[in-house]
N, C-alpha and C. Protein backbone atom coordinates (compact mmCIF):
# COMPACT_ATOMS: atom_id res chain seq x y z
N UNK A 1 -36.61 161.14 170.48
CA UNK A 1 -35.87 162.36 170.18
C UNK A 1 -36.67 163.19 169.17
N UNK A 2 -36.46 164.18 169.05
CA UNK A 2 -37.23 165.68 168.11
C UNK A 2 -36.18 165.97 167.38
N UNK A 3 -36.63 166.22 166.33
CA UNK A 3 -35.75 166.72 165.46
C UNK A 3 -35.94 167.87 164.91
N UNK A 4 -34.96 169.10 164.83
CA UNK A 4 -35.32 170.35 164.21
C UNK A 4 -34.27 170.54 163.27
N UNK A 5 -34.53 171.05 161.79
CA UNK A 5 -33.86 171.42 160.26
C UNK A 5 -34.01 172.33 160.45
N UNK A 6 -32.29 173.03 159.97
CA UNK A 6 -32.90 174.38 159.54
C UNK A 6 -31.89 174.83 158.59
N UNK A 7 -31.78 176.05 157.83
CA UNK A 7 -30.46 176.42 156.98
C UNK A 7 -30.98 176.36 155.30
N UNK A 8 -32.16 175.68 155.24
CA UNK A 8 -32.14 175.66 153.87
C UNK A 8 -32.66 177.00 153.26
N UNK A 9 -32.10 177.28 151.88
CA UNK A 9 -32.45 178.80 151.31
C UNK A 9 -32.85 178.36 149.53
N UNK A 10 -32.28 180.07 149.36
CA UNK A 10 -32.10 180.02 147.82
C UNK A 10 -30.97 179.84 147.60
N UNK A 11 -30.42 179.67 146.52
CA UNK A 11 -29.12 179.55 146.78
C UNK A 11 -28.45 179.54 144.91
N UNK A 12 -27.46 180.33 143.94
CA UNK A 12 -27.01 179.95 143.04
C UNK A 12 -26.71 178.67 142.49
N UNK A 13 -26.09 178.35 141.49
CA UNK A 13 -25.78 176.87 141.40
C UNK A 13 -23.97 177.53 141.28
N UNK A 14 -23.46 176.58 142.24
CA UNK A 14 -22.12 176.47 142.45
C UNK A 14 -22.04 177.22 143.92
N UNK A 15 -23.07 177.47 144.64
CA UNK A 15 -22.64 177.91 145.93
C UNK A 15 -22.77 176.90 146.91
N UNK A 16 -22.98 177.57 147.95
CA UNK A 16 -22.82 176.74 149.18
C UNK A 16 -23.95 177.14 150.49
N UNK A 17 -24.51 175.89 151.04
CA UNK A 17 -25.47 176.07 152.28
C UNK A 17 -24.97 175.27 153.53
N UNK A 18 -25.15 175.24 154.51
CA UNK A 18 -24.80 174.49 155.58
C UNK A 18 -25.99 174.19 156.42
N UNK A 19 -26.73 173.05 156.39
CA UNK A 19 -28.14 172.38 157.35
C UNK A 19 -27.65 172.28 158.75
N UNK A 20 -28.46 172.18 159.19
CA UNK A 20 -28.46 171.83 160.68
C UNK A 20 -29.64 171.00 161.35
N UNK A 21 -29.27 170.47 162.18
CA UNK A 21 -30.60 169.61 162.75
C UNK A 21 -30.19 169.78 163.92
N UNK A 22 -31.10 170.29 165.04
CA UNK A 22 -30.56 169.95 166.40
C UNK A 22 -31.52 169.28 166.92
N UNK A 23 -31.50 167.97 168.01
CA UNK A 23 -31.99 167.51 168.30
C UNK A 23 -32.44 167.42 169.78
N UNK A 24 -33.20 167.05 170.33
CA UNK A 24 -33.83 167.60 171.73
C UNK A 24 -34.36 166.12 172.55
N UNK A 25 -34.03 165.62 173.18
CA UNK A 25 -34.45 164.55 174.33
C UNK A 25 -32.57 163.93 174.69
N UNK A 26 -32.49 162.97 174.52
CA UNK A 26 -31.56 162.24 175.27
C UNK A 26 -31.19 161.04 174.71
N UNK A 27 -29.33 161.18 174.83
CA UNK A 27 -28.23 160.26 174.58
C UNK A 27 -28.57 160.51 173.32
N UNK A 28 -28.17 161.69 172.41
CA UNK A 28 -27.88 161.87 171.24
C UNK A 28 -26.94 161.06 170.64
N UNK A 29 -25.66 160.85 171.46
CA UNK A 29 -24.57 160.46 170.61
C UNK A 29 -25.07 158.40 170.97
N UNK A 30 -26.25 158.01 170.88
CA UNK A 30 -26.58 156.69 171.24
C UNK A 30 -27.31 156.54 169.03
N UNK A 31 -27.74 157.90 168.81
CA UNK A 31 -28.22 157.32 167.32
C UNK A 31 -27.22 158.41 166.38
N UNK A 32 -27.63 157.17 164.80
CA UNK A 32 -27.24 157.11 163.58
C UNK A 32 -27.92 158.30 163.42
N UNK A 33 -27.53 159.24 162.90
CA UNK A 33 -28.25 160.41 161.82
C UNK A 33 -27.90 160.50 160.48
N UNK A 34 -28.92 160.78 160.12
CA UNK A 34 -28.77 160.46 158.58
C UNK A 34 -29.93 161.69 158.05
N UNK A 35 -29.05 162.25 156.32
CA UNK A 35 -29.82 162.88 156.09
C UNK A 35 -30.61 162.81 154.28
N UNK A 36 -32.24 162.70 154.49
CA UNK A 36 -32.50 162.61 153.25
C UNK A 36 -33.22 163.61 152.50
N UNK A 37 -33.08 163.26 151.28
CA UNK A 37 -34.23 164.92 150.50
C UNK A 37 -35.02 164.12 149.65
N UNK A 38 -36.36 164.51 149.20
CA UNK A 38 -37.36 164.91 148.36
C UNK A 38 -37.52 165.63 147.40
N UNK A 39 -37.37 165.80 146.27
CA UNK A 39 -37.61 166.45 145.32
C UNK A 39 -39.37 166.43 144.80
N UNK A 40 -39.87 167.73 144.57
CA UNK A 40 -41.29 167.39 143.72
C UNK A 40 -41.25 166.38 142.91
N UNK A 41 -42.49 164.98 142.90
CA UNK A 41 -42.31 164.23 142.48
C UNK A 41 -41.66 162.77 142.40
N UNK A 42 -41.01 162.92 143.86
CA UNK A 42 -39.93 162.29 143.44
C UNK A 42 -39.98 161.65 144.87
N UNK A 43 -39.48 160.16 145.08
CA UNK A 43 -39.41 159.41 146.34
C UNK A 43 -38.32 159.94 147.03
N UNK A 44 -38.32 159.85 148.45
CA UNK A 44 -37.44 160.86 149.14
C UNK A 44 -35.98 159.79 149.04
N UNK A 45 -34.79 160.79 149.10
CA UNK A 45 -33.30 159.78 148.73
C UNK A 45 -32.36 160.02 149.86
N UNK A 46 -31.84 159.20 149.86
CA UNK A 46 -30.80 158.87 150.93
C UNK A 46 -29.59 159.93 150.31
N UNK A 47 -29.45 160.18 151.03
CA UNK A 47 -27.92 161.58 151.14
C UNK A 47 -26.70 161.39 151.76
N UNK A 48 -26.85 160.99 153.19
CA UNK A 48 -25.57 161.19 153.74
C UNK A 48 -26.00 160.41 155.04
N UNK A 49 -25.22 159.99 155.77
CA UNK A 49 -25.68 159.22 157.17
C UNK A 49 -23.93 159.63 157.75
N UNK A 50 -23.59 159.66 159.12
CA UNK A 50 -22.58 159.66 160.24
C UNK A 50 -23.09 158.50 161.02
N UNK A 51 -21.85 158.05 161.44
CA UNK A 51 -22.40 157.00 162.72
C UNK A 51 -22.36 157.80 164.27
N UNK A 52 -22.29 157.11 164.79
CA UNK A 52 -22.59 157.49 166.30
C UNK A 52 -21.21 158.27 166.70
N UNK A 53 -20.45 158.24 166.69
CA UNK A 53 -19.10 159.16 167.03
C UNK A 53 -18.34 159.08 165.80
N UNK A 54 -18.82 159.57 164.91
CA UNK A 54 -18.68 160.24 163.69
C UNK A 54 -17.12 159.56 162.95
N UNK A 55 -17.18 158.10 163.51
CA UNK A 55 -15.93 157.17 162.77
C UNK A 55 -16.27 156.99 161.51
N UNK A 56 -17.58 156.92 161.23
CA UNK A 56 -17.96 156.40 159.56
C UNK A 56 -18.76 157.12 159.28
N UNK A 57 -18.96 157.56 157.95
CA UNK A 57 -19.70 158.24 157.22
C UNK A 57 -19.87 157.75 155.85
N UNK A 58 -20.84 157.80 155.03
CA UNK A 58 -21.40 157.51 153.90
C UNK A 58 -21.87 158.51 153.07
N UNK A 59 -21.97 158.42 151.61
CA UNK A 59 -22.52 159.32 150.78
C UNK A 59 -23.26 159.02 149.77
N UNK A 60 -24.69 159.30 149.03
CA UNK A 60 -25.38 159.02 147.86
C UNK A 60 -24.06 159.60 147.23
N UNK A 61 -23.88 158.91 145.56
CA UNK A 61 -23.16 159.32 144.68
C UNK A 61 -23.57 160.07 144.35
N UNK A 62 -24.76 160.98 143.79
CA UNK A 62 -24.91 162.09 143.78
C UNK A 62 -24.58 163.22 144.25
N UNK A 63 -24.00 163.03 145.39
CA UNK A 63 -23.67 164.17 146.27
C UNK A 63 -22.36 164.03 146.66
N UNK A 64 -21.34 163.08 146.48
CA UNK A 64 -20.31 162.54 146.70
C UNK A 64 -19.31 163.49 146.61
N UNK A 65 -18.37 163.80 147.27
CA UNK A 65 -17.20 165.16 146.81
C UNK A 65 -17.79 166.38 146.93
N UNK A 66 -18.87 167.18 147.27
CA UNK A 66 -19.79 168.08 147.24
C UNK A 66 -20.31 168.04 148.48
N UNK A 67 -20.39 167.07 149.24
CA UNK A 67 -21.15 166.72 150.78
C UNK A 67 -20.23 166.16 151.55
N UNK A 68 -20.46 167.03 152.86
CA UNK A 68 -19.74 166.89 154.04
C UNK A 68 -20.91 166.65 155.31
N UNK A 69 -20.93 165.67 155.81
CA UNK A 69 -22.23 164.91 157.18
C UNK A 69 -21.22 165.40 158.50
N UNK A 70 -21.38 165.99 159.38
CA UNK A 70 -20.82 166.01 160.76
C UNK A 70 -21.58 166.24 161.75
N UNK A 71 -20.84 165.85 163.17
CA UNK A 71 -22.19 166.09 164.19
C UNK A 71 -20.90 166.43 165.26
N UNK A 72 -21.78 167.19 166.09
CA UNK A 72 -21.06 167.64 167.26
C UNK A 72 -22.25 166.94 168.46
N UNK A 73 -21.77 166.07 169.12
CA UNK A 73 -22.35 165.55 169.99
C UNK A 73 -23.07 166.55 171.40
N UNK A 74 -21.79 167.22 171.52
CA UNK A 74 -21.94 167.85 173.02
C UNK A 74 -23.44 168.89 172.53
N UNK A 75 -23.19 169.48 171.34
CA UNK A 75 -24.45 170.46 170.98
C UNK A 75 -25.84 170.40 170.36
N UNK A 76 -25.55 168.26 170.20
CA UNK A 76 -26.86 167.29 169.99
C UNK A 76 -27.26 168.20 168.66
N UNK A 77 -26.30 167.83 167.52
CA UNK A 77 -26.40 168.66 165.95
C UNK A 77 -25.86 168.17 165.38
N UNK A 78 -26.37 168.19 164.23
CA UNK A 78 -25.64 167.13 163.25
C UNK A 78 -25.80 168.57 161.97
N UNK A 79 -24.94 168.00 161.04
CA UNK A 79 -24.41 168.92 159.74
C UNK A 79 -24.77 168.69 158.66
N UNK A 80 -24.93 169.58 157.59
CA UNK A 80 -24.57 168.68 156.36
C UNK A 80 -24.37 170.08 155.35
N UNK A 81 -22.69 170.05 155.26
CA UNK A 81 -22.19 170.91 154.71
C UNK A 81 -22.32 170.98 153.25
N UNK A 82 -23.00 171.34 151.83
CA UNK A 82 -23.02 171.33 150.52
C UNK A 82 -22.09 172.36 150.17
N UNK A 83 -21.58 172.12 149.04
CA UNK A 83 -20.60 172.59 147.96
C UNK A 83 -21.22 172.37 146.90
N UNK A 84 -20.88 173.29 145.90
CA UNK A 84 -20.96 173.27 144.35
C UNK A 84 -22.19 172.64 144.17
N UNK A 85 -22.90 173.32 144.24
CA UNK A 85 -24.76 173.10 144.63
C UNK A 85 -25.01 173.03 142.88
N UNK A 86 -25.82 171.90 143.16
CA UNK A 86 -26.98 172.10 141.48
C UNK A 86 -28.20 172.23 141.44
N UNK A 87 -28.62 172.70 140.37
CA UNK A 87 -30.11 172.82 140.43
C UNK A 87 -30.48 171.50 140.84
N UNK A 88 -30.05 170.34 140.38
CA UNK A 88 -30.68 168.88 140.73
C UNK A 88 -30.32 168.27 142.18
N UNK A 89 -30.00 169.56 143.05
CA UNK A 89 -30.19 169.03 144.30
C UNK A 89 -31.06 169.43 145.00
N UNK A 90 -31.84 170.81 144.33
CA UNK A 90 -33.44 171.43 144.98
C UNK A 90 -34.17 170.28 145.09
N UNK A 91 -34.73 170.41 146.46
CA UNK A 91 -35.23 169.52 147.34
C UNK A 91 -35.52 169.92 148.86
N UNK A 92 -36.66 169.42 149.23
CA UNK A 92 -36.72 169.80 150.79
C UNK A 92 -35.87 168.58 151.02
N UNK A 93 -34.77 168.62 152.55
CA UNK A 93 -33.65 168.30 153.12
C UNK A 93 -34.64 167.38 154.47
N UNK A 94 -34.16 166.26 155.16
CA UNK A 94 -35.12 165.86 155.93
C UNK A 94 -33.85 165.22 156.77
N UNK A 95 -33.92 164.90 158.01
CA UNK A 95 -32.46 164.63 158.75
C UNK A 95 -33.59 163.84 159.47
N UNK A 96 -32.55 162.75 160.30
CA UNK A 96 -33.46 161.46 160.75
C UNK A 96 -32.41 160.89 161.92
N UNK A 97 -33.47 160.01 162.52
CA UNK A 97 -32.05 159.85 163.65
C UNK A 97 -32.30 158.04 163.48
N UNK A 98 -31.84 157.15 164.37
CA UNK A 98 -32.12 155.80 164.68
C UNK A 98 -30.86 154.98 166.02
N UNK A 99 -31.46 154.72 166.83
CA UNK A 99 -31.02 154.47 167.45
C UNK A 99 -30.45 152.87 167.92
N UNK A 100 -30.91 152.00 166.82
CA UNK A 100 -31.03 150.81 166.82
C UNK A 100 -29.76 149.88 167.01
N UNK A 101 -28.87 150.67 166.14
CA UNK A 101 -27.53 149.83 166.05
C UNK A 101 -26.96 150.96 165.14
N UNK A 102 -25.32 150.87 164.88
CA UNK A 102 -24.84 151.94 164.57
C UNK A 102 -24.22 151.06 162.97
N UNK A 103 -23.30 152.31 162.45
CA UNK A 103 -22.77 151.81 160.86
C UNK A 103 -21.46 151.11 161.55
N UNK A 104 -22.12 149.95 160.33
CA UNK A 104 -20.90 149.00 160.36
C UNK A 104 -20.35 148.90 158.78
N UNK A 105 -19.70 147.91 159.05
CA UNK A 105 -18.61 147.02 157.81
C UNK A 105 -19.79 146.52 156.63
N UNK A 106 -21.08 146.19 157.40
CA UNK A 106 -21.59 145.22 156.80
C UNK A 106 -22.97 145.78 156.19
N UNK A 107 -24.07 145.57 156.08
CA UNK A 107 -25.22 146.10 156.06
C UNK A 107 -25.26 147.99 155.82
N UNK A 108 -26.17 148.38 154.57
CA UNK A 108 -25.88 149.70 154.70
C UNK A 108 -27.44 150.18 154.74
N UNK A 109 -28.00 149.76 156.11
CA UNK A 109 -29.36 149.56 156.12
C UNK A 109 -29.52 151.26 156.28
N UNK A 110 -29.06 151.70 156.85
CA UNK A 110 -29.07 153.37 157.17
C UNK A 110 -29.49 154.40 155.98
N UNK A 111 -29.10 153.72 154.83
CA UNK A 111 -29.53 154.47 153.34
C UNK A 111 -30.84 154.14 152.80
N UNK A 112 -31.57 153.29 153.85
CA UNK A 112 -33.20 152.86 153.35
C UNK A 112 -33.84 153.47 154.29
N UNK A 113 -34.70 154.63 154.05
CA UNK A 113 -35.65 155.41 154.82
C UNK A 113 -36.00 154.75 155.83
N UNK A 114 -37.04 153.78 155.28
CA UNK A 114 -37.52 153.18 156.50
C UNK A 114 -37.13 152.86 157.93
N UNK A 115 -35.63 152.83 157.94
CA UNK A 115 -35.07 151.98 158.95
C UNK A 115 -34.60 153.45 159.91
N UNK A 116 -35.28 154.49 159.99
CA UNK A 116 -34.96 155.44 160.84
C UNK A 116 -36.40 156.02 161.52
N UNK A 117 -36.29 156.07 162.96
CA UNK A 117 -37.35 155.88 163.95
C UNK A 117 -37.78 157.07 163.60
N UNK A 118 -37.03 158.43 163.87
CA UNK A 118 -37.30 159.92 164.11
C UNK A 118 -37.22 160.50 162.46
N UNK A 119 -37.84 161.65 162.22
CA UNK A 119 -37.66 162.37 161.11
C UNK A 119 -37.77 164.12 161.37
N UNK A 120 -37.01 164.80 161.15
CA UNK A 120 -37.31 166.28 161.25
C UNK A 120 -38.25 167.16 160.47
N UNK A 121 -38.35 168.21 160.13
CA UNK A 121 -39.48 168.45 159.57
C UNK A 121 -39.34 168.66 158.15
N UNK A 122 -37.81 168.57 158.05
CA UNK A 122 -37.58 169.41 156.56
C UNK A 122 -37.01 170.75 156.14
N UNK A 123 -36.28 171.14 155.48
CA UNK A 123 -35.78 172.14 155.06
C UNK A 123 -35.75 172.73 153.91
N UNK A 124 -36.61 173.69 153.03
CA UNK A 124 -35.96 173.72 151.73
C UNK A 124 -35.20 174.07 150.97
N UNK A 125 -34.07 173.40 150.32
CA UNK A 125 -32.74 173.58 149.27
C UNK A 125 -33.57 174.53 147.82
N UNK A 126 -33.38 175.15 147.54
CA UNK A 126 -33.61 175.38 145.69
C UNK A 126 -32.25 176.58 145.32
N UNK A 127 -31.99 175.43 144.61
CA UNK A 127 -30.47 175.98 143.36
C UNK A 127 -31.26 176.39 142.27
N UNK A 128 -30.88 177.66 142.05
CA UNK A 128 -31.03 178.33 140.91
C UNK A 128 -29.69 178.08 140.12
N UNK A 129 -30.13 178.19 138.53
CA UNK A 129 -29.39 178.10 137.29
C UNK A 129 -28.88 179.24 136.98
C-alpha cells in the first residue's frame, strides 16, 4: 500500500488542523493505521493508531483529549483530527499502515515504529505561540 499525508500547516496555539492520509493499493480496511510525528531532533513518537474497523483506538498521552484517529474505509483514509494545538506538537506528522494483525486486548505493539510495514511521506504541523 502507498501512503499519501496531507493537511499539515501553520497553525496558532489553541487551534485546530485535520491530517489525512489516503491510501492507494488494496484491502485497506485489512491494516492497522497509525499515526506518528518527529520533531527536530527528536526520535519519531507514536500518536495515535485505529484498528481495522475502527473498534479500538489508542492515544500517546501527550495528545490525549486533544486527538481524534478515524478512518473511513470505503474512501481508503484515515484521520487525525487535533484540537487545542501546542507549540510542542510542531512536528512533521507521518501515518503508517500494517497489515499483520490488528489491536487487541493484549500487546500494544502498534505504538513501536518499527512494527509498521508502510510509511507516508509526512506532513508538517508548526504551532505558533
Amino acid at each position: 500500500v502507498q501512503l499519501q499525508a496531507c493537511g499539515g500547516g501553520l497553525v496558532q496555539a489553541r487551534g485546530s488542523l485535520r491530517l489525512s492520509c489516503a491510501a492507494s493499493g488494496r484491502a485497506f480496511s485489512s491494516y492497522v493505521m497509525g499515526w506518528f510525528r518527529q520533531a527536530p531532533g527528536k526520535d519519531r513518537e507514536f500518536v495515535a493508531a485505529i484498528s481495522r474497523s475502527s473498534s479500538r483506538t489508542d492515544y500517546a498521552d501527550s495528545v490525549k483529549g486533544r486527538v481524534t484517529i478515524s478512518r473511513d474505509n470505503a474512501k481508503y483514509t484515515v484521520y487525525l483530527h487535533m484540537n487545542s494545538l501546542k507549540p510542542e506538537d510542531t512536528a512533521v506528522y507521518y501515518c503508517a499502515a500494517d497489515n499483520s494483525r490488528n489491536i487487541g486486548t493484549g500487546s500494544n505493539w502498534y505504538r513501536r515504529r518499527g512494527e509498521y510495514n508502510y510509511w507516508g511521506q509526512g506532513t508538517q504541523v508548526t504551532v505558533s505561540s
